[in-house]
N, C-alpha and C. Protein backbone atom coordinates (compact mmCIF):
# COMPACT_ATOMS: atom_id res chain seq x y z
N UNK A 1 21.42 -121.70 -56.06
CA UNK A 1 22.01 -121.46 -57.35
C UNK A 1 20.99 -120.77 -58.23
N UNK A 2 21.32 -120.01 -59.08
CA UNK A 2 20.44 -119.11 -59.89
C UNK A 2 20.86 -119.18 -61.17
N UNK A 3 20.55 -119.88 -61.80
CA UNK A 3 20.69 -120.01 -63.54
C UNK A 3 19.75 -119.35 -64.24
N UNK A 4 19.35 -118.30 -63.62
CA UNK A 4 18.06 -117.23 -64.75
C UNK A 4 18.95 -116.45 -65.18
N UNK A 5 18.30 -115.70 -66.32
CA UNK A 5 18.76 -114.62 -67.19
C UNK A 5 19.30 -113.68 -66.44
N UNK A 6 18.97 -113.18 -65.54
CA UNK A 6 19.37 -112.06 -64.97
C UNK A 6 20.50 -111.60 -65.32
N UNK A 7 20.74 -110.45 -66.10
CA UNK A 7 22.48 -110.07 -66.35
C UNK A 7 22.55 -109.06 -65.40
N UNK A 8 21.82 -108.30 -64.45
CA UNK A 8 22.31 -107.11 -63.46
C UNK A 8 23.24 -107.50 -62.89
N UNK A 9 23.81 -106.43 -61.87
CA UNK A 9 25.48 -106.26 -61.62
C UNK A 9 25.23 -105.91 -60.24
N UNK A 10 25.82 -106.08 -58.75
CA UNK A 10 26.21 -105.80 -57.65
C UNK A 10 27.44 -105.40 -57.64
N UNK A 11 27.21 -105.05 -55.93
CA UNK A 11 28.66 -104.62 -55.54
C UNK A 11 28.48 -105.07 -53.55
N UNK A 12 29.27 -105.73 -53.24
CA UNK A 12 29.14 -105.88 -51.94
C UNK A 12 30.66 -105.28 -50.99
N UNK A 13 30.25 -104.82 -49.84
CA UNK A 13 30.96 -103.81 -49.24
C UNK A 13 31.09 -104.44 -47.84
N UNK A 14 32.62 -105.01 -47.51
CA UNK A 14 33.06 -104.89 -46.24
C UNK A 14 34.08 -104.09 -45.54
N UNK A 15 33.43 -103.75 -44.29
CA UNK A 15 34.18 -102.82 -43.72
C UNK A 15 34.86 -103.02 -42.75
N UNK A 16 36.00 -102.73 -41.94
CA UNK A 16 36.76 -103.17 -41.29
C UNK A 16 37.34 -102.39 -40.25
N UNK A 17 36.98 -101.41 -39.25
CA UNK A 17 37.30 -100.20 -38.45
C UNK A 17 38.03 -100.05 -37.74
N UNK A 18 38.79 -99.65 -37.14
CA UNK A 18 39.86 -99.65 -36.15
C UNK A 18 39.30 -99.60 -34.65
N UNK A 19 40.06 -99.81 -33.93
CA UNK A 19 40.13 -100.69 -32.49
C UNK A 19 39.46 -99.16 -31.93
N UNK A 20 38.38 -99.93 -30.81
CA UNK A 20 37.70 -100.59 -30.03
C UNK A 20 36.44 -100.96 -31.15
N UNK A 21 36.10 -100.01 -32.26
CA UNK A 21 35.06 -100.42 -33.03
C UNK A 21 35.06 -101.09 -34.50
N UNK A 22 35.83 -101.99 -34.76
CA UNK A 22 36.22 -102.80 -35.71
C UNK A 22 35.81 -103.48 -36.30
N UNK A 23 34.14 -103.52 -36.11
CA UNK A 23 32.95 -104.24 -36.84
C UNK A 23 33.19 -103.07 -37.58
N UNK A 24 33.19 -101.72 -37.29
CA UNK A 24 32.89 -99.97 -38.30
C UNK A 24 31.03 -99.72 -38.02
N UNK A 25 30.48 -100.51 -36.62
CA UNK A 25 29.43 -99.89 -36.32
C UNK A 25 28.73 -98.42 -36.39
N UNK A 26 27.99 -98.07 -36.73
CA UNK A 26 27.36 -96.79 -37.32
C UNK A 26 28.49 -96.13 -38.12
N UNK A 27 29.42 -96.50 -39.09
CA UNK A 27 29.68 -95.89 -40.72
C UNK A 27 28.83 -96.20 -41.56
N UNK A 28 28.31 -95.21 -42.44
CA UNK A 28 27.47 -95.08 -43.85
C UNK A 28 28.28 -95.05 -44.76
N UNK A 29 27.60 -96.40 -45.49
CA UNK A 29 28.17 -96.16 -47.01
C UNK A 29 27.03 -96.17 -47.85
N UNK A 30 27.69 -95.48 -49.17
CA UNK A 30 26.65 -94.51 -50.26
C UNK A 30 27.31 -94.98 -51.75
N UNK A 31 26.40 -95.44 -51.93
CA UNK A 31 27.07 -96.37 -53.67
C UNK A 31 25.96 -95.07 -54.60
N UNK A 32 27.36 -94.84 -55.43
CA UNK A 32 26.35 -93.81 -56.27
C UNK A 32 26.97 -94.48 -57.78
N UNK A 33 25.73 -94.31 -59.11
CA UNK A 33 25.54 -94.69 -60.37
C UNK A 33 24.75 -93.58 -60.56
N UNK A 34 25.81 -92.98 -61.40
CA UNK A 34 24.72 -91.83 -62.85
C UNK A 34 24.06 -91.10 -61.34
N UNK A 35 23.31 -90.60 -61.62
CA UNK A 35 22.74 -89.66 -60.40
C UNK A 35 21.93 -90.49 -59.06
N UNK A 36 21.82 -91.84 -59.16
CA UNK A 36 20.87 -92.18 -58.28
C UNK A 36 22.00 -92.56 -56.77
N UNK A 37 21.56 -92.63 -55.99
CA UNK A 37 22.79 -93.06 -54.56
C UNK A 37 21.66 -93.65 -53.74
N UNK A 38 22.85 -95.00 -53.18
CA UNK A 38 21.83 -95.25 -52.49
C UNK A 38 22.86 -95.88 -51.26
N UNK A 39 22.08 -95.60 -49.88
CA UNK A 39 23.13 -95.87 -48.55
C UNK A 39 22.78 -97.04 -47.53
N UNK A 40 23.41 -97.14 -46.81
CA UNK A 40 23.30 -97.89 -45.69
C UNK A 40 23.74 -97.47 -45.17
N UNK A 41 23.60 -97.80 -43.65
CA UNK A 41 24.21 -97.72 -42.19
C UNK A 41 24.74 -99.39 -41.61
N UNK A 42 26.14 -99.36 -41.28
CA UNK A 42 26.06 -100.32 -40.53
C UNK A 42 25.58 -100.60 -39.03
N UNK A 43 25.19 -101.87 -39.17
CA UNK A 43 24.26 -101.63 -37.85
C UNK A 43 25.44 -103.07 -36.86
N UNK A 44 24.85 -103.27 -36.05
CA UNK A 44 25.24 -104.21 -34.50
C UNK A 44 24.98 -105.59 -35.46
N UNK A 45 24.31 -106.03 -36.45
CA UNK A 45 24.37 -107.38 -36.49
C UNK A 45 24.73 -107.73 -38.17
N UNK A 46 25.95 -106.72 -38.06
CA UNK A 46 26.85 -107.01 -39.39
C UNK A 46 28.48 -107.05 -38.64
N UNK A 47 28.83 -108.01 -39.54
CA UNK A 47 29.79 -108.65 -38.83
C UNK A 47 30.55 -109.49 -39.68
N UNK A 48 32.14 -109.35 -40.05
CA UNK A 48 32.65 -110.14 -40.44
C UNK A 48 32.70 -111.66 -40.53
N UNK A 49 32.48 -112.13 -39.01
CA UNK A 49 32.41 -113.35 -38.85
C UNK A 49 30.89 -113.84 -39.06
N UNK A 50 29.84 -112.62 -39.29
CA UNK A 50 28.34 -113.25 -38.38
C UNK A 50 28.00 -114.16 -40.00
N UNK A 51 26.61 -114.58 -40.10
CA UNK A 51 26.67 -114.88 -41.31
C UNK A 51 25.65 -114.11 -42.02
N UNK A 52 25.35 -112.83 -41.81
CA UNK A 52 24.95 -111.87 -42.39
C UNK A 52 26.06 -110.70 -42.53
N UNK A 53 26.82 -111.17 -43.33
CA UNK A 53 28.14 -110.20 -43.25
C UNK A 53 28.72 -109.36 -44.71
N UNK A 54 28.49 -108.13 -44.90
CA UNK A 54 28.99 -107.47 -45.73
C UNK A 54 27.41 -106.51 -46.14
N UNK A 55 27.59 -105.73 -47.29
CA UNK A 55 26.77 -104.85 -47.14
C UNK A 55 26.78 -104.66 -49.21
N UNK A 56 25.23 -105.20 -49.49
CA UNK A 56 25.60 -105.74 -50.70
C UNK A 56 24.21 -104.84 -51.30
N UNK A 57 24.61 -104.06 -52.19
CA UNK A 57 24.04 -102.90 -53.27
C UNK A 57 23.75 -103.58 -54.61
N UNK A 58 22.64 -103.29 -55.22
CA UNK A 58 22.05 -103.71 -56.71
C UNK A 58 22.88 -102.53 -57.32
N UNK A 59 23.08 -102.72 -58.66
CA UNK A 59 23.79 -101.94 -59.46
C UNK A 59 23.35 -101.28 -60.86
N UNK A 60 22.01 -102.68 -61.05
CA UNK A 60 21.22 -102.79 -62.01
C UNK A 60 22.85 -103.23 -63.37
N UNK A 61 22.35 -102.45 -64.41
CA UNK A 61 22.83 -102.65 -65.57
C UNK A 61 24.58 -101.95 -65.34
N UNK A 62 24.65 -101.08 -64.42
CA UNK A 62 26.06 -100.50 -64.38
C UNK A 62 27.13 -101.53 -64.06
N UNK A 63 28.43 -101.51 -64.52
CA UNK A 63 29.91 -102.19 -64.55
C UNK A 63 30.45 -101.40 -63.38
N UNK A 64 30.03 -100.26 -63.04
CA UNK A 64 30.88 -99.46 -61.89
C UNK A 64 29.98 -98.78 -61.18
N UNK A 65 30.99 -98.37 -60.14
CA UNK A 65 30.06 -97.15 -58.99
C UNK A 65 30.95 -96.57 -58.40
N UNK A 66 30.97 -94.85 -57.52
CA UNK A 66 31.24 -94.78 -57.02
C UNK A 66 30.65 -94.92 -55.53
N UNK A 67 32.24 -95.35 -54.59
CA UNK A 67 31.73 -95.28 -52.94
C UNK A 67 32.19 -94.72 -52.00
N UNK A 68 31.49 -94.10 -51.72
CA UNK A 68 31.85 -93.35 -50.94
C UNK A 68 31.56 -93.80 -49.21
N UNK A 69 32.53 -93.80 -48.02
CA UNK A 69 32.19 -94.01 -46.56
C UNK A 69 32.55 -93.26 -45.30
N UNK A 70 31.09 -92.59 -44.65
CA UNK A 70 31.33 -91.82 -43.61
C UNK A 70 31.49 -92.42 -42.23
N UNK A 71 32.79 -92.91 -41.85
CA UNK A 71 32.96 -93.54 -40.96
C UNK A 71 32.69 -93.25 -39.36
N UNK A 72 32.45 -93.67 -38.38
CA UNK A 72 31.76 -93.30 -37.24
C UNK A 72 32.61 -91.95 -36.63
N UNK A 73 33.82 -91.92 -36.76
CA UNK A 73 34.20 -90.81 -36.38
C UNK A 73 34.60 -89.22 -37.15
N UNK A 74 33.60 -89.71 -38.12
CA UNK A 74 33.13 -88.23 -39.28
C UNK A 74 34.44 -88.24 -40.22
N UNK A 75 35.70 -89.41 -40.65
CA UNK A 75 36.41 -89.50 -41.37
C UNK A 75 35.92 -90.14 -42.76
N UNK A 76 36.04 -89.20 -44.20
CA UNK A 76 35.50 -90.47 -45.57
C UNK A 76 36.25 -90.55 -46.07
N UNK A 77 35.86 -91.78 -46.66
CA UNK A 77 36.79 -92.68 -47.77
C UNK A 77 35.71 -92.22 -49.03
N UNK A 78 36.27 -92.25 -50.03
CA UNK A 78 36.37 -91.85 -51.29
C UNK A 78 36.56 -92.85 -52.69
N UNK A 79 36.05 -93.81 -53.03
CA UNK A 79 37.00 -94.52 -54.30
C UNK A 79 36.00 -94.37 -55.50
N UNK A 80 36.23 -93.92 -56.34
CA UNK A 80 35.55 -93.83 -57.40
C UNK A 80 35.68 -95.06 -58.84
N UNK A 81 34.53 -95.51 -59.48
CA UNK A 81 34.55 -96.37 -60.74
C UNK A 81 35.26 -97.60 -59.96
N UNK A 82 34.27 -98.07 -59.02
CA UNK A 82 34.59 -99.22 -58.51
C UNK A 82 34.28 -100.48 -59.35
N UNK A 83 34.57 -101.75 -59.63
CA UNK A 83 34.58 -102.86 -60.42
C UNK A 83 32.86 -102.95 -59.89
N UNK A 84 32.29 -103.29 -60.26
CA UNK A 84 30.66 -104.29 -60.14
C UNK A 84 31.31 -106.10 -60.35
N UNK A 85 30.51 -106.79 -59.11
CA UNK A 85 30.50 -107.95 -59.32
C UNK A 85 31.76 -108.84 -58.20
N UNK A 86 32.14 -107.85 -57.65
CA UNK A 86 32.95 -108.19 -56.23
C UNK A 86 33.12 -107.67 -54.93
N UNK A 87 33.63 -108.01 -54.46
CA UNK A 87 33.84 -107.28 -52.85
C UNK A 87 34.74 -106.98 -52.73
């Protein structure tokens, strides 16, 4: 539990891929605020069920982001002025 001041903002990201690769192993996602972006790759030991599961970005002081995801078979998703503070 964390009862400090901290007012910064997240955003955590699960992904969900279609059959045979449905973890969404090697898709990149790219959380962008104001000019800075910052990415990941999913890797082999992210996993819905595992208990290192979802893919969770600092936001600092921002309420939104856009995200963008290049999924393993070179298809992106797009959503822009995403909420901060959920998944």
């Amino acid at each position: 539990r964390n009862d400090g001041p901290n007012q910064n903002h997240w955003m955590a990201i699960e992904l969900i891929g279609s059959a045979p690769n449905t973890a969404a192993i090697g898709a990149r996602v790219e959380v962008t605020v104001g000019s800075v972006v910052q990415s990941r790759e999913v890797g082999g030991g992210t996993h819905r069920y595992s208990q290192n599961h979802g893919i969770h970005f600092g936001l600092g002081s921002a309420t939104t982001a856009d995200v963008r995801v290049i999924w393993p078979n070179g298809t992106r998703s797009v959503r822009v002025q995403q909420p901060a503070d959920q998944k």
